[in-house]
C-alpha atoms as a PDB file:
ATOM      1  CA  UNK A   1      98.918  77.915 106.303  1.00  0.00           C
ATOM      2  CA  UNK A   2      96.597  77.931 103.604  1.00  0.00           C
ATOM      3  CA  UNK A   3      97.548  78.503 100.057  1.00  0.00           C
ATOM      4  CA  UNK A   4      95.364  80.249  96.871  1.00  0.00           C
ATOM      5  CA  UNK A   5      97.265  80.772  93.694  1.00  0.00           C
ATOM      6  CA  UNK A   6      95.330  82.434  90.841  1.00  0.00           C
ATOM      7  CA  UNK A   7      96.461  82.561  87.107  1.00  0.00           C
ATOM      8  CA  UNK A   8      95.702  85.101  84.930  1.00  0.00           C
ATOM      9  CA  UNK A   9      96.488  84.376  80.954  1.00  0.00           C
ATOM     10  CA  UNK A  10      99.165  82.164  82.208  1.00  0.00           C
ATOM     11  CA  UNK A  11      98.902  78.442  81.507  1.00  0.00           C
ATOM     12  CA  UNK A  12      98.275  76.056  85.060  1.00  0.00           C
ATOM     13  CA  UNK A  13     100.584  73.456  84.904  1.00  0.00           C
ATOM     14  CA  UNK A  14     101.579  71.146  87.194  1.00  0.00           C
ATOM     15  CA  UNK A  15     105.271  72.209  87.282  1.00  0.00           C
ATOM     16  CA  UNK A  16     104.703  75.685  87.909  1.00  0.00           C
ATOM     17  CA  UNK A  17     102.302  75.357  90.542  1.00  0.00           C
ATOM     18  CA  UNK A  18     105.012  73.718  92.399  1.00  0.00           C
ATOM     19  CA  UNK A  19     107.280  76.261  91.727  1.00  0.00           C
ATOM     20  CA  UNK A  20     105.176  78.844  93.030  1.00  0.00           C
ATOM     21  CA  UNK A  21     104.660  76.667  96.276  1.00  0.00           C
ATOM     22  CA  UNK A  22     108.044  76.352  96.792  1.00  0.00           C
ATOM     23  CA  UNK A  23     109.222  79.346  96.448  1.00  0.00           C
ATOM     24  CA  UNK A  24     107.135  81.828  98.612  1.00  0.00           C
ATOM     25  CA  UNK A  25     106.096  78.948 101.076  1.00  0.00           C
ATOM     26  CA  UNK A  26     109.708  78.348 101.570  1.00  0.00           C
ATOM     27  CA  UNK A  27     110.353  82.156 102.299  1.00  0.00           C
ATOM     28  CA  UNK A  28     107.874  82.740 104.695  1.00  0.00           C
ATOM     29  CA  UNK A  29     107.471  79.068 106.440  1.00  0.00           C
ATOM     30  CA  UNK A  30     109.611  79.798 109.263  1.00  0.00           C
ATOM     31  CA  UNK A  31     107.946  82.418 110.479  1.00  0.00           C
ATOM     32  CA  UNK A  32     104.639  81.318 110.067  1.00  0.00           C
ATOM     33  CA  UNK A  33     104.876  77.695 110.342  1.00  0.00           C
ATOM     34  CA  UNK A  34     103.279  77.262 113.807  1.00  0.00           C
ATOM     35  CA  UNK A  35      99.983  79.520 112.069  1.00  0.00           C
ATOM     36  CA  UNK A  36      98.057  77.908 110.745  1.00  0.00           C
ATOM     37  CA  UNK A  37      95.232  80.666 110.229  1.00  0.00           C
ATOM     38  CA  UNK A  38      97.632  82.056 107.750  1.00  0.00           C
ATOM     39  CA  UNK A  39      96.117  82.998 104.861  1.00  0.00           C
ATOM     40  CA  UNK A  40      98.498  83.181 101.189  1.00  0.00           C
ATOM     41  CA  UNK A  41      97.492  84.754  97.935  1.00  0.00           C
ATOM     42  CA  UNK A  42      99.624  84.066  95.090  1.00  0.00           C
ATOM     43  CA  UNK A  43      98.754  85.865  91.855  1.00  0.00           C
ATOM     44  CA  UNK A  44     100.371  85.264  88.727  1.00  0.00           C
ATOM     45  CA  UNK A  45      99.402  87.022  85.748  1.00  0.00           C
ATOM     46  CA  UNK A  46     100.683  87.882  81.822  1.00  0.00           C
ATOM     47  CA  UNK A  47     100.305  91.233  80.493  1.00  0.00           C
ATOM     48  CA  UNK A  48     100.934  91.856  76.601  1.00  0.00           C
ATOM     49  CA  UNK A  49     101.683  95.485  75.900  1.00  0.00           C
ATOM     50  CA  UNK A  50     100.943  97.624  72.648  1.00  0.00           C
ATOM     51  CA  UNK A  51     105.106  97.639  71.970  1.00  0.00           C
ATOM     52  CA  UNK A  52     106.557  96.588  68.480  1.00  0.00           C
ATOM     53  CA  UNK A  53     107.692  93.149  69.790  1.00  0.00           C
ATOM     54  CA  UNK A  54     104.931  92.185  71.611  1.00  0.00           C
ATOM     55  CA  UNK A  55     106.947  90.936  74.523  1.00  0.00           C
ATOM     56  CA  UNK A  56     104.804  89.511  77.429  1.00  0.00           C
ATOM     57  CA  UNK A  57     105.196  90.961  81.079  1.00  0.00           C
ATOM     58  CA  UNK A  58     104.579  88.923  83.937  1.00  0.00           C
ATOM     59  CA  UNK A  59     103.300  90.446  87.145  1.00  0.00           C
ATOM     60  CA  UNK A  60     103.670  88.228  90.634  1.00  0.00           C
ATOM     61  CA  UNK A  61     101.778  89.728  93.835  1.00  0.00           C
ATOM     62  CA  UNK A  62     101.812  88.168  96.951  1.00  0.00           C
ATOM     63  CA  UNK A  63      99.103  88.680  99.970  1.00  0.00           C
ATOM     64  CA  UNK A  64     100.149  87.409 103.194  1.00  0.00           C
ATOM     65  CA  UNK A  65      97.425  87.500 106.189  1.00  0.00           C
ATOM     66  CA  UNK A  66      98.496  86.190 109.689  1.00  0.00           C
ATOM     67  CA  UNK A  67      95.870  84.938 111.863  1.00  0.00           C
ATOM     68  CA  UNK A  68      97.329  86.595 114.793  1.00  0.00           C
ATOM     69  CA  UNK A  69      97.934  90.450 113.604  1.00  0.00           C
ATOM     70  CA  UNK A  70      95.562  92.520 111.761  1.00  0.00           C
ATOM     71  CA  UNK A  71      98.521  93.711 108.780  1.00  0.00           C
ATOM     72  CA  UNK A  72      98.237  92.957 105.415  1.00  0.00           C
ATOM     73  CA  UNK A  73     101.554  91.987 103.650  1.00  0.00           C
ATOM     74  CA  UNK A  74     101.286  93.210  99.977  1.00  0.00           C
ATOM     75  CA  UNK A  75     104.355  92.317  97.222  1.00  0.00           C
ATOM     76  CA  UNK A  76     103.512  93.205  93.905  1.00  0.00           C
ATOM     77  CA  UNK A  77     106.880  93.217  90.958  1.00  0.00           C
ATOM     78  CA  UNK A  78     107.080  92.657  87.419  1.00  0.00           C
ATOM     79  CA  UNK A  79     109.536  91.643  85.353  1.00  0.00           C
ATOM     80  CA  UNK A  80     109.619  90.312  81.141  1.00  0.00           C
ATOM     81  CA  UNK A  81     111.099  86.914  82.748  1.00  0.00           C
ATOM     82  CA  UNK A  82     108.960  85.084  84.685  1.00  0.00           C
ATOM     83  CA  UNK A  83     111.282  83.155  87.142  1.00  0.00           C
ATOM     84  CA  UNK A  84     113.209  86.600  87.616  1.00  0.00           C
ATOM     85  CA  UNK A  85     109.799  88.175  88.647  1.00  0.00           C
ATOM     86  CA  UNK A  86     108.702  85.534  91.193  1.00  0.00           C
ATOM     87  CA  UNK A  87     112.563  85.406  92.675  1.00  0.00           C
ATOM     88  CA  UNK A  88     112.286  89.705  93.050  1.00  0.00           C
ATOM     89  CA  UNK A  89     108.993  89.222  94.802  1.00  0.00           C
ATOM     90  CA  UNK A  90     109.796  86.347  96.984  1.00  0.00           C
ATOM     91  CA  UNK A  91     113.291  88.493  97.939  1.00  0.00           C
ATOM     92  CA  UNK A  92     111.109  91.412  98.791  1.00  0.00           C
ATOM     93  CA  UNK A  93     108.504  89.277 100.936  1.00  0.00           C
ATOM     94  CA  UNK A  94     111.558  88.101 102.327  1.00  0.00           C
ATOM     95  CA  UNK A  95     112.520  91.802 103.264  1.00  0.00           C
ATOM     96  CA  UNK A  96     109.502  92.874 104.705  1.00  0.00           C
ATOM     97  CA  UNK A  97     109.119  89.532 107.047  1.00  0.00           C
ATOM     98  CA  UNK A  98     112.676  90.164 108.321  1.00  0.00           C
ATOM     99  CA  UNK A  99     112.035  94.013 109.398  1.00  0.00           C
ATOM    100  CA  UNK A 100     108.673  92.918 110.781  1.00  0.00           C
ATOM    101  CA  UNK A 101     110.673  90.009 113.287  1.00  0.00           C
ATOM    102  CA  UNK A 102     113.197  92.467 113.773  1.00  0.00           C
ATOM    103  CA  UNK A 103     110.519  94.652 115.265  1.00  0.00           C
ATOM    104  CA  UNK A 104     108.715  92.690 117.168  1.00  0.00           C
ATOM    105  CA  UNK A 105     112.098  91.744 118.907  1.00  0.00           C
ATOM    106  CA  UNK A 106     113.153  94.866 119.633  1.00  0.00           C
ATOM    107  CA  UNK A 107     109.545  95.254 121.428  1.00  0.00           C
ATOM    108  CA  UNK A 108     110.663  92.787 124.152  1.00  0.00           C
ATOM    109  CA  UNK A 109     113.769  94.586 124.880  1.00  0.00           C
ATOM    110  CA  UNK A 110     111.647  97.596 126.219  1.00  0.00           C
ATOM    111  CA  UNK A 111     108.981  96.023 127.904  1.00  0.00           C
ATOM    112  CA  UNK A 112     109.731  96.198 132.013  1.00  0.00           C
ATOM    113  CA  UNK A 113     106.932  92.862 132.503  1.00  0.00           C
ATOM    114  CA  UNK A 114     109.414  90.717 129.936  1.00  0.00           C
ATOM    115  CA  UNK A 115     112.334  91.748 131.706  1.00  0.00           C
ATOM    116  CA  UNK A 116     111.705  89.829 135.472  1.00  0.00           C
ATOM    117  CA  UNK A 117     110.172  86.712 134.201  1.00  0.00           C
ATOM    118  CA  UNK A 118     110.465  84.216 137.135  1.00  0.00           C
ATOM    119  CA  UNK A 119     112.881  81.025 137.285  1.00  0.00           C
ATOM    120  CA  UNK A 120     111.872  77.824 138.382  1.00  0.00           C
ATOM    121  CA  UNK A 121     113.319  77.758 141.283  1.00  0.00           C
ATOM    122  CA  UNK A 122     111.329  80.673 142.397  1.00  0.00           C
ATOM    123  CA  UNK A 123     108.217  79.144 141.435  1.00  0.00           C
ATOM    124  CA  UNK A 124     108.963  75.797 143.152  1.00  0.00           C
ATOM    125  CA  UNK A 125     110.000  78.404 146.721  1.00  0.00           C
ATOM    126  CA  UNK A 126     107.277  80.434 146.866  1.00  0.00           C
ATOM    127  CA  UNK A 127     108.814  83.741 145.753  1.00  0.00           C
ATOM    128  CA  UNK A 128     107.104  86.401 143.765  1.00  0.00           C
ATOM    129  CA  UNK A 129     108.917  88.363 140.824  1.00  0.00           C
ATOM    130  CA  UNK A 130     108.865  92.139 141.559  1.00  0.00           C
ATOM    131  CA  UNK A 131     108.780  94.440 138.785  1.00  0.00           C
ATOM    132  CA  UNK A 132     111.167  96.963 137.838  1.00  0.00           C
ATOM    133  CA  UNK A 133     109.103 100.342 137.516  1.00  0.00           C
ATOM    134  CA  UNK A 134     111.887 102.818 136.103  1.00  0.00           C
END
């Protein structure tokens, strides 16, 4: 899987690149480890608003192309604490990989072709699988 992370008035330091890799690597790795067209987009940036304080915002997006299906993934939260921003995004990435398993699971259970694959033994006898047309 290869990983881009941009900064945007945000210092680069060592530390919290490897933060950043840690953190949304680890939460979609097992899904895409064997991938490795994968494409991730990590974008960190620091927004300073016209308030009375001044208090800096931090916006964390996530872009998560797979090789193998033509869906963009797309996380984009904010948040006026930084590691609480990259932890909501990473739990919503987290969301939206889960539902996307969870469907592609559920699209084995209905297709009639997954249902008769052949055992061994039938392959090693000679015998063809017949399929179930309901």
């Amino acid at each position: 899987m290869q990983t881009d992370i941009h900064y945007r008035d945000v210092t680069r330091t060592e530390n919290l690149e490897d933060y950043l890799l840690e953190k949304v690597e680890g939460s979609c790795e097992e899904i895409f480890k064997y991938d490795s067209g994968a494409h991730l987009t990590v974008r960190v940036e620091e927004e300073r608003h016209r308030t009375e304080r001044r208090k800096p915002s931090y916006t964390c997006e996530v872009i998560l192309k797979p090789s193998y299906l033509r869906k963009v993934f797309k996380v984009r939260k904010s948040d006026s604490n930084f590691r609480r921003c990259v932890a909501r995004t990473v739990n919503a990435l987290k969301v939206i990989l889960s539902k996307e398993s969870s469907l592609k699971k559920q699209h084995g259970r209905h297709d009639r072709f997954l249902n008769n694959i052949p055992t061994p033994a039938e392959y090693e006898y000679g015998y063809e699988a017949t399929v179930d047309y309901r």
